[in-house]
C-alpha atoms as a PDB file:
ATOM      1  CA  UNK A   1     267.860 107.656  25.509  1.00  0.00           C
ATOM      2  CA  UNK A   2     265.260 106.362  27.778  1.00  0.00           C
ATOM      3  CA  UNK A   3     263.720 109.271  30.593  1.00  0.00           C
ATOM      4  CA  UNK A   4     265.682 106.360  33.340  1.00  0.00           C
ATOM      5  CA  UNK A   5     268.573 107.188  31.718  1.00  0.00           C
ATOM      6  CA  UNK A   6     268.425 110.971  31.726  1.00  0.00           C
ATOM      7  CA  UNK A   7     267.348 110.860  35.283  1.00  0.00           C
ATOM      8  CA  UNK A   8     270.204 108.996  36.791  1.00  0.00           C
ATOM      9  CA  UNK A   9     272.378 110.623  34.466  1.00  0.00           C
ATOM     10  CA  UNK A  10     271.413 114.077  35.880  1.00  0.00           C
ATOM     11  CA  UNK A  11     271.399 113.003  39.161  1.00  0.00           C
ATOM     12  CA  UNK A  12     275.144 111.994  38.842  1.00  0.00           C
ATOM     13  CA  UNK A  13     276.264 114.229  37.058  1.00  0.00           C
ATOM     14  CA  UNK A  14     274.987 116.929  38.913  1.00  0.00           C
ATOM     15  CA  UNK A  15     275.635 115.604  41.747  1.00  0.00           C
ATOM     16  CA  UNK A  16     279.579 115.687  40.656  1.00  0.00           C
ATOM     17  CA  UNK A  17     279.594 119.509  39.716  1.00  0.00           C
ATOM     18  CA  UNK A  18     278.250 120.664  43.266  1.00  0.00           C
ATOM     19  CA  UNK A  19     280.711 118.201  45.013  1.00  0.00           C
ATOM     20  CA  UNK A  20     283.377 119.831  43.436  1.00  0.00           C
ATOM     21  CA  UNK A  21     281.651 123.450  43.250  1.00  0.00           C
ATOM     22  CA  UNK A  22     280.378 123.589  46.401  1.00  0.00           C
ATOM     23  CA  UNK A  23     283.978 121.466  47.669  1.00  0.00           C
ATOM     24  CA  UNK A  24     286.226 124.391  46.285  1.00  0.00           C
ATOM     25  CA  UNK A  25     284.055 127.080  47.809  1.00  0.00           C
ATOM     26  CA  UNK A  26     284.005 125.772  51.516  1.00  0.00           C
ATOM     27  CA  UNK A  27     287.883 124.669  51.005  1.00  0.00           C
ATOM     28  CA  UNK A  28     288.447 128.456  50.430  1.00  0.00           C
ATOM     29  CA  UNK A  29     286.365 129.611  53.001  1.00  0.00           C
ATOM     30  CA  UNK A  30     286.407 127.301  55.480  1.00  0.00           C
ATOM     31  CA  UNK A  31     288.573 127.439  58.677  1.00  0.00           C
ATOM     32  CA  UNK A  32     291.331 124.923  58.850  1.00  0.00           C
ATOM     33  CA  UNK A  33     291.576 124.405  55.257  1.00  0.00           C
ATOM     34  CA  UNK A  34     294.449 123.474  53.715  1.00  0.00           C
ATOM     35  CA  UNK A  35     292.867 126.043  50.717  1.00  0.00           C
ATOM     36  CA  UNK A  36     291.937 128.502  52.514  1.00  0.00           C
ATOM     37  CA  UNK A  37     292.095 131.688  51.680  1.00  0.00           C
ATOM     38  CA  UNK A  38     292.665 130.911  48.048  1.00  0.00           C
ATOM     39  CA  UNK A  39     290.459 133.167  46.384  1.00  0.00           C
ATOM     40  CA  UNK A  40     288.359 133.565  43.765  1.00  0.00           C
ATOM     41  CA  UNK A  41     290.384 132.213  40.332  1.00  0.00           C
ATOM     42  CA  UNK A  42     290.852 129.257  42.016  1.00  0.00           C
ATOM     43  CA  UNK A  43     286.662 129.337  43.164  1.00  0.00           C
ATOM     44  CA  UNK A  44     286.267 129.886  39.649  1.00  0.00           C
ATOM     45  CA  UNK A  45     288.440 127.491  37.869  1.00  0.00           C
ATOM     46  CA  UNK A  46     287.036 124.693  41.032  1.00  0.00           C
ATOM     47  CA  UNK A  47     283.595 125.335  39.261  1.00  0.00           C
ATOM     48  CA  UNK A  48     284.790 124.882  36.076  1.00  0.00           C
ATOM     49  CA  UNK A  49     286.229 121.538  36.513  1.00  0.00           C
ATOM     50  CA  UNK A  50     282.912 120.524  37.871  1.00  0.00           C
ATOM     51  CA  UNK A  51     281.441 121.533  35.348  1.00  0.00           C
ATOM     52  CA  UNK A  52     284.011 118.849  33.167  1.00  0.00           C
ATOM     53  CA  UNK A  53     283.955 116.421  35.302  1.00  0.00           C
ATOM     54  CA  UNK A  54     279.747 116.277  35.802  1.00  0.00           C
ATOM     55  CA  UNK A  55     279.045 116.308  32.121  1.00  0.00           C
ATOM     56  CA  UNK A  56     281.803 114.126  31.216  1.00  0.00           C
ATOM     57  CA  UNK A  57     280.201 111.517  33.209  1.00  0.00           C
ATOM     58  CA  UNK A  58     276.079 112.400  32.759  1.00  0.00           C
ATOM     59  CA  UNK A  59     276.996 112.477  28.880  1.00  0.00           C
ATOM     60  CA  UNK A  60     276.647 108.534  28.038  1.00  0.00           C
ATOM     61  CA  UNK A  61     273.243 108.531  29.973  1.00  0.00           C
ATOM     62  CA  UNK A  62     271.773 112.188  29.443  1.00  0.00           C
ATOM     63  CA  UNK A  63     273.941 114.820  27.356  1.00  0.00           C
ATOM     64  CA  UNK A  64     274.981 115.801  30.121  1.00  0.00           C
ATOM     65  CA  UNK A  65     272.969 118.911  30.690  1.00  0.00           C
ATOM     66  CA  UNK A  66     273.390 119.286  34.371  1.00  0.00           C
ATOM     67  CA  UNK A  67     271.539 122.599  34.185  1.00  0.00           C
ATOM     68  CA  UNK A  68     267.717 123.691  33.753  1.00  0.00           C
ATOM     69  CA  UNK A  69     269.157 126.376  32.070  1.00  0.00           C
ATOM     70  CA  UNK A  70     271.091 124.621  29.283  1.00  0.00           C
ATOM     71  CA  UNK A  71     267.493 121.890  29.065  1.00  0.00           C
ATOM     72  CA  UNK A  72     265.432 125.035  28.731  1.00  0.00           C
ATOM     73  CA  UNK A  73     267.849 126.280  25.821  1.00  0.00           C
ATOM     74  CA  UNK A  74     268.110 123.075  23.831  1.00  0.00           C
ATOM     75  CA  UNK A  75     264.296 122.402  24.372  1.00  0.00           C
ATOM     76  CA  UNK A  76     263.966 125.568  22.394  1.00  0.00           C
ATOM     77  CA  UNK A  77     266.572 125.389  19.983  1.00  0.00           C
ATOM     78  CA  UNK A  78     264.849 121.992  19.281  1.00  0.00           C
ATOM     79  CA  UNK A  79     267.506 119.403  20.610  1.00  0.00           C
ATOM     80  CA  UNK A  80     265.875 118.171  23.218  1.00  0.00           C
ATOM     81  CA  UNK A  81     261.714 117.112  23.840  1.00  0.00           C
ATOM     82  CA  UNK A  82     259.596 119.244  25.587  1.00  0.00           C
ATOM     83  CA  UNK A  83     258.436 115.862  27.494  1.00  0.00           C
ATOM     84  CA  UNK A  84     262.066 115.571  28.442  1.00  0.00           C
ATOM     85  CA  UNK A  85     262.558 118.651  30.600  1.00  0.00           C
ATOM     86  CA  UNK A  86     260.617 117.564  33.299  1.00  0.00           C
ATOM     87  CA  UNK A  87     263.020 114.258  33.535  1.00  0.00           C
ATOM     88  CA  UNK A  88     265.686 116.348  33.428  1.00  0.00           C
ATOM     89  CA  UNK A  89     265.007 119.139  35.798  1.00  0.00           C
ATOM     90  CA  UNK A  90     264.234 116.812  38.301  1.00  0.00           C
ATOM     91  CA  UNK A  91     267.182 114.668  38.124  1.00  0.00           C
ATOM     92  CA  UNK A  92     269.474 118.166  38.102  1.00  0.00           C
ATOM     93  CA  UNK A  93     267.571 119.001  41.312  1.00  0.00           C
ATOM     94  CA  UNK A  94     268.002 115.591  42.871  1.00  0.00           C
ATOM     95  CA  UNK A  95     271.843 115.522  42.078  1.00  0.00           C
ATOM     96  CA  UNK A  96     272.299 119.392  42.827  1.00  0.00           C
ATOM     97  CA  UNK A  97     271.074 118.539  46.838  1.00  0.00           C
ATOM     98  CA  UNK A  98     272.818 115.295  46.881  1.00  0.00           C
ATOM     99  CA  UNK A  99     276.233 116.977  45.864  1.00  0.00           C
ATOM    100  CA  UNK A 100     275.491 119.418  48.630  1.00  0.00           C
ATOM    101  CA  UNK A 101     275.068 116.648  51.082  1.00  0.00           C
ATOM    102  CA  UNK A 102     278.400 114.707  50.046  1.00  0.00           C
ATOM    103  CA  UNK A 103     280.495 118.488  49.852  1.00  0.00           C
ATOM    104  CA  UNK A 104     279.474 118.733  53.562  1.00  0.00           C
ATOM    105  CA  UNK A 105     280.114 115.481  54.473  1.00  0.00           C
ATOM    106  CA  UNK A 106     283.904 115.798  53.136  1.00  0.00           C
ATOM    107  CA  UNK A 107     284.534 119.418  54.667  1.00  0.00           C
ATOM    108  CA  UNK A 108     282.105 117.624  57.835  1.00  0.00           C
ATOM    109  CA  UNK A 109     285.170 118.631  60.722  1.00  0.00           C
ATOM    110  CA  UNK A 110     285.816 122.277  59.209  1.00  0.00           C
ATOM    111  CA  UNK A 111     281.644 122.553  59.345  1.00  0.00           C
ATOM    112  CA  UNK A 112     281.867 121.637  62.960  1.00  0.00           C
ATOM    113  CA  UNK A 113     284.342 124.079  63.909  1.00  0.00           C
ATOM    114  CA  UNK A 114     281.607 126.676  62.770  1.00  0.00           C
ATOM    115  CA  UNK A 115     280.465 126.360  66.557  1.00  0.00           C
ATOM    116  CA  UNK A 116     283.321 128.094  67.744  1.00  0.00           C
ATOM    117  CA  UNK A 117     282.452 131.654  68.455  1.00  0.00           C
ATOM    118  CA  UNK A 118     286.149 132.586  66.930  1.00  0.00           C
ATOM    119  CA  UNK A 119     285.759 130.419  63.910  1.00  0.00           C
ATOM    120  CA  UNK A 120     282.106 131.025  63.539  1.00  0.00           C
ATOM    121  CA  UNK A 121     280.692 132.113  59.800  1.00  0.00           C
ATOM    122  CA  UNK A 122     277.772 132.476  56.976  1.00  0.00           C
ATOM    123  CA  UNK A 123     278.076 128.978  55.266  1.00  0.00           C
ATOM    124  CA  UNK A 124     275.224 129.935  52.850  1.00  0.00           C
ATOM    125  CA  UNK A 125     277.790 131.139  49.953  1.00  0.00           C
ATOM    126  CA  UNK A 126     279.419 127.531  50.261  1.00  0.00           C
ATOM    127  CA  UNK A 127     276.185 125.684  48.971  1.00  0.00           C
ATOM    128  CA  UNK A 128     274.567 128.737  46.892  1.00  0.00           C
ATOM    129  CA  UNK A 129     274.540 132.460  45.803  1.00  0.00           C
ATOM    130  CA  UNK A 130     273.943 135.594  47.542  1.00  0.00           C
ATOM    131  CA  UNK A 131     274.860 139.236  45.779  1.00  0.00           C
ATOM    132  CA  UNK A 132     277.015 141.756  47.221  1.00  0.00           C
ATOM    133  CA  UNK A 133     274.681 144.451  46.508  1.00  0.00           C
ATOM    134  CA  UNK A 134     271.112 143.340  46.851  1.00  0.00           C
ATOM    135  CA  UNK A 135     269.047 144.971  44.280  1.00  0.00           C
ATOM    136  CA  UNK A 136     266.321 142.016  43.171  1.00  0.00           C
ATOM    137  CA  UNK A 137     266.494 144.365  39.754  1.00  0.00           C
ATOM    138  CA  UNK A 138     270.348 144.230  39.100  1.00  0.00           C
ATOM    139  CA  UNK A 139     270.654 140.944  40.364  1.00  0.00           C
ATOM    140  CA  UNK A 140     268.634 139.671  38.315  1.00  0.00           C
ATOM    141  CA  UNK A 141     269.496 141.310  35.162  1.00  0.00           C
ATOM    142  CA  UNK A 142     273.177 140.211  35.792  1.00  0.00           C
ATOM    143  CA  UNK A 143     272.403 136.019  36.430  1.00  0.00           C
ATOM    144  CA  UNK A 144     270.230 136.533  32.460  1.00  0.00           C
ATOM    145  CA  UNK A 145     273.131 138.652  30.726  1.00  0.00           C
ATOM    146  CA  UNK A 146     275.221 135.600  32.503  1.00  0.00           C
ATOM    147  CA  UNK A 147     273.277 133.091  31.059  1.00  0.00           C
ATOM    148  CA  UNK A 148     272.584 133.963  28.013  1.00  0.00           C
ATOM    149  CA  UNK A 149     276.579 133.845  27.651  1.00  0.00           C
ATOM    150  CA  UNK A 150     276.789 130.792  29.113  1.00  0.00           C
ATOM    151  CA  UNK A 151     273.622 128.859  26.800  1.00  0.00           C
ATOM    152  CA  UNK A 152     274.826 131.031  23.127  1.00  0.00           C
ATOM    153  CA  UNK A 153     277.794 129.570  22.745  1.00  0.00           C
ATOM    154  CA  UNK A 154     276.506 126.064  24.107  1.00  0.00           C
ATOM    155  CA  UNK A 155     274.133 126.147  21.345  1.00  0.00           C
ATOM    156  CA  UNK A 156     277.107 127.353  18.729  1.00  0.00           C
ATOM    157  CA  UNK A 157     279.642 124.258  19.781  1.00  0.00           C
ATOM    158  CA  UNK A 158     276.647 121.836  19.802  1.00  0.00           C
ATOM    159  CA  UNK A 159     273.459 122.960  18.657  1.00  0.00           C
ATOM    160  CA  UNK A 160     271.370 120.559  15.911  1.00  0.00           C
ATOM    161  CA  UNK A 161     271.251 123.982  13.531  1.00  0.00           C
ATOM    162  CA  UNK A 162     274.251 124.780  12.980  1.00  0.00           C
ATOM    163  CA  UNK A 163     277.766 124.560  15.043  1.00  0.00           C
ATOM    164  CA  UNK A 164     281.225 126.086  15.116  1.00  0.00           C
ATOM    165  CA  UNK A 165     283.389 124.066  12.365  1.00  0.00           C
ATOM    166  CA  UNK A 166     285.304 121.379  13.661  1.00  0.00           C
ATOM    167  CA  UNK A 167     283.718 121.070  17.132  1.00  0.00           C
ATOM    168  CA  UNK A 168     282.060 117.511  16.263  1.00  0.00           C
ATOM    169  CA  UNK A 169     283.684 115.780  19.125  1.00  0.00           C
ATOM    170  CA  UNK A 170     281.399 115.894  22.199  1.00  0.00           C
ATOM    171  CA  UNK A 171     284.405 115.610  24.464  1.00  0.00           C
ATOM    172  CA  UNK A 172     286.275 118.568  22.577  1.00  0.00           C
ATOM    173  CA  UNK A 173     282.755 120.601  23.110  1.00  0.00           C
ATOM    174  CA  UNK A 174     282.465 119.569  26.786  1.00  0.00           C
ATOM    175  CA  UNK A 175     285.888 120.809  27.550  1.00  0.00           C
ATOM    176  CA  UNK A 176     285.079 124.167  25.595  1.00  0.00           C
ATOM    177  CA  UNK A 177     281.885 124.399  27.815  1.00  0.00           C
ATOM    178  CA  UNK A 178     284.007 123.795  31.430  1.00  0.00           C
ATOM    179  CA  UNK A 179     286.533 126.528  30.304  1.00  0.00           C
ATOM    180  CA  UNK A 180     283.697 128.800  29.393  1.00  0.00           C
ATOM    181  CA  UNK A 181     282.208 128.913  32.674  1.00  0.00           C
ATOM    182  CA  UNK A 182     285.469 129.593  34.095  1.00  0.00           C
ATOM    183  CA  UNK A 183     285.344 132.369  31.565  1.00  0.00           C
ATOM    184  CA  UNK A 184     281.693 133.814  32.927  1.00  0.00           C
ATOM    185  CA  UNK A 185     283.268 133.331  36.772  1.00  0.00           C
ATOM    186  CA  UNK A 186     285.852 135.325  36.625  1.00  0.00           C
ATOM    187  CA  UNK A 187     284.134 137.986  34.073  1.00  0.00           C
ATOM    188  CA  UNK A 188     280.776 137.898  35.390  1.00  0.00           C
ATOM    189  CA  UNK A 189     280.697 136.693  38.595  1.00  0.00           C
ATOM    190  CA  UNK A 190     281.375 139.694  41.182  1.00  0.00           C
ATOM    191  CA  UNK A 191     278.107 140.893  41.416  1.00  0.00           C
ATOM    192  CA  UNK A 192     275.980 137.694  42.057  1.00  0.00           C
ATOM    193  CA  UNK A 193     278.308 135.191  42.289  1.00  0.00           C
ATOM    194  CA  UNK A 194     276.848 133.529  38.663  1.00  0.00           C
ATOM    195  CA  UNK A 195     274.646 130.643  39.599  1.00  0.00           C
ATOM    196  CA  UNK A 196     273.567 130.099  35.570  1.00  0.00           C
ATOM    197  CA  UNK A 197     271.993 127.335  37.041  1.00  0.00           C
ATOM    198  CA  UNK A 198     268.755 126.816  38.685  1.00  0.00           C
ATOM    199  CA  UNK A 199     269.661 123.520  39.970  1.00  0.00           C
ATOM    200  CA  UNK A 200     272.980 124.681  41.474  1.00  0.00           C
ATOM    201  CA  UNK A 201     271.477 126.866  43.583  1.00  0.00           C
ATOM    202  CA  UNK A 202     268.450 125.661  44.396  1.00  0.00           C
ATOM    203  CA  UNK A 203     269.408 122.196  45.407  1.00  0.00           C
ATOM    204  CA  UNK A 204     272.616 123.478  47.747  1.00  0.00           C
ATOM    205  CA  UNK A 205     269.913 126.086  49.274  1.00  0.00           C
ATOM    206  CA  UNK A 206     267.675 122.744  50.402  1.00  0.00           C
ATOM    207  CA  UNK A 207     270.170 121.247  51.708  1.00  0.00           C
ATOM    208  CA  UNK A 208     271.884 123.929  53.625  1.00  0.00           C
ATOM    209  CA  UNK A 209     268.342 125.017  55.528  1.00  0.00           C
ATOM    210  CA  UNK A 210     268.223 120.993  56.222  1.00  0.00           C
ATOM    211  CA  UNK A 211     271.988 120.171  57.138  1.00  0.00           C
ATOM    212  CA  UNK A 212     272.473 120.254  61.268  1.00  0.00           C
ATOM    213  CA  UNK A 213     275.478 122.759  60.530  1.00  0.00           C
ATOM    214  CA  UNK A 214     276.386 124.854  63.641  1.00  0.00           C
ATOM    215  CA  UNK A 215     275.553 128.529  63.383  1.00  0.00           C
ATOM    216  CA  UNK A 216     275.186 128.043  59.837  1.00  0.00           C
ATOM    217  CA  UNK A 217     273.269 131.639  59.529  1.00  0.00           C
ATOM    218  CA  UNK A 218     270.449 132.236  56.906  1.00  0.00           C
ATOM    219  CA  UNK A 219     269.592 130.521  53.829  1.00  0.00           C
ATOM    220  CA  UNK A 220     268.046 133.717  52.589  1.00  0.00           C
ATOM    221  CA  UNK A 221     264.824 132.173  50.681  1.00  0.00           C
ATOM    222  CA  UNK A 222     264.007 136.242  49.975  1.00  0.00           C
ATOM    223  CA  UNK A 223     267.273 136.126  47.508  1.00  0.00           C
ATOM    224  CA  UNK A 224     266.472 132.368  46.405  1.00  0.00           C
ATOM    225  CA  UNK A 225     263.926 133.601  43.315  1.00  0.00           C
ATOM    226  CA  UNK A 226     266.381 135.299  41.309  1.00  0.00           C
ATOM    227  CA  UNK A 227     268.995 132.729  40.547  1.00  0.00           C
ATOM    228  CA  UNK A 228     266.405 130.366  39.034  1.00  0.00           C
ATOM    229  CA  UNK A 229     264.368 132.868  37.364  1.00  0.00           C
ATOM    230  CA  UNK A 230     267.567 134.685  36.399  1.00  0.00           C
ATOM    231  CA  UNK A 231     269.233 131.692  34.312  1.00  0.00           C
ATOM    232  CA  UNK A 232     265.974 130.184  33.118  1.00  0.00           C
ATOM    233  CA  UNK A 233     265.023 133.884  31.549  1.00  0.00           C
ATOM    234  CA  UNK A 234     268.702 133.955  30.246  1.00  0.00           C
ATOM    235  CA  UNK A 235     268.545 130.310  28.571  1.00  0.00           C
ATOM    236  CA  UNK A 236     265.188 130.503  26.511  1.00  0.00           C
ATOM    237  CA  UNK A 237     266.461 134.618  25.320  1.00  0.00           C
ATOM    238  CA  UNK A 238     270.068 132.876  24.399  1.00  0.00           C
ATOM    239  CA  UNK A 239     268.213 130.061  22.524  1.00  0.00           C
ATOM    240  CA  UNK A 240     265.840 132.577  20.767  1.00  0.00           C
ATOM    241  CA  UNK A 241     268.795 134.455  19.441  1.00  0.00           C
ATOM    242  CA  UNK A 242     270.381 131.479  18.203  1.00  0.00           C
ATOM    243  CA  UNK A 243     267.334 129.951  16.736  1.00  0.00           C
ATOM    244  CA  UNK A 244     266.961 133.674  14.830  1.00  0.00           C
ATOM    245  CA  UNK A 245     270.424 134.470  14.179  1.00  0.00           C
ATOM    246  CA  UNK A 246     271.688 130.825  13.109  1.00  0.00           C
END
């Protein structure tokens, strides 16, 4: 695959998880909502359909990593070339903001309604993550114990090494992957809120601080370091057990 093609893959395909990430978040948050108020299995299942749906569609052009993470991983585990990350980062960036943009452009009334001093919110946990106790240490210990469960058993289903028996269909694996980060949100989530992904948080926290949303409240850029350096710590120790123990 040409670096064109794993750019605009990423971009798309990210840009397809945080529409429907970021979507299910602010439909269960949001004020006049026809989901609101529909808590956090159906948060976590939202993202896991994104999750589908993104690589599903980035996997012709890219692999569908949608996730520095995951890159970081298979650039260790040998998959993917070092000269390739860069591509792919970027694009996962790109398509992480752009989702952002098009998730507030469909939830764009419920947004507005954010002036109102009765309806007012925090729309910051909408577009990224922000802990519920904020201790940088166990904060950030949590997003690498996350990721490394999230990039292990990537690299078991698909990994050039060796994989799990019978898992040679990409879409079978991709389907695996979407119900495994259901899996991490509703096991490991609480604390954090599991970003996993550099780009999913990142990108979303752009665009929030950039959005006109009314009385949107903080983007907290004192919080932002720990959910990339979190789940890009967590991919390269999940690749370096694989690569030892496989």
């Amino acid at each position: 695959m040409s670096n064109g093609d794993i750019f605009v893959g990423e971009i798309i395909g990210t840009a397809i998880l945080i529409l429907f990430g970021a979507g299910v978040v602010a439909g269960v948050l949001l004020n006049r909502s026809k989901s609101k108020d529909a808590g956090w299995i159906v948060i976590a299942f939202g993202w896991g359909f994104g999750v589908l749906a993104g690589a599903y569609t980035a996997a012709p052009l890219s692999g569908g990593h949608i996730n520095p993470a995951v890159t970081l991983g298979f650039a260790i585990e040998g998959t993917t070339e070092w000269s390739e990350v860069p591509v792919y980062v970027a694009g996962q960036l790109v398509g992480a903001f752009l989702g952002a943009v098009l998730a507030w452009l469909v939830y764009y009334g419920q947004f507005a309604l954010n002036r109102d001093d009765k309806l007012r919110m925090e729309t910051l946990g909408i577009f990224s993550t922000r802990p519920e106790i904020n201790n940088p240490v166990q904060n950030l210990t949590t997003e690498i114990i996350a990721t490394i469960g999230l990039v292990l058993p990537i690299l078991a289903l698909v990994g050039g090494r060796r994989h799990v028996a019978g898992i040679g269909d990409a879409g079978i694996a991709t389907l695996l992957i979407a119900l495994l980060v259901v899996g991490i949100g509703l096991s490991l989530g609480g604390p954090t809120g599991y970003a996993i992904n550099p780009a999913r948080d990142l990108g979303p926290r752009i665009a929030h601080a950039l959005l006109p949303i009314p009385s949107k409240g903080t983007s907290d850029w004192r919080y932002a370091w720990v959910p990339v350096a979190g789940p890009l710590i967590g991919g390269a120790i999940g690749a370096l057990i694989y690569n030892a123990a496989f």
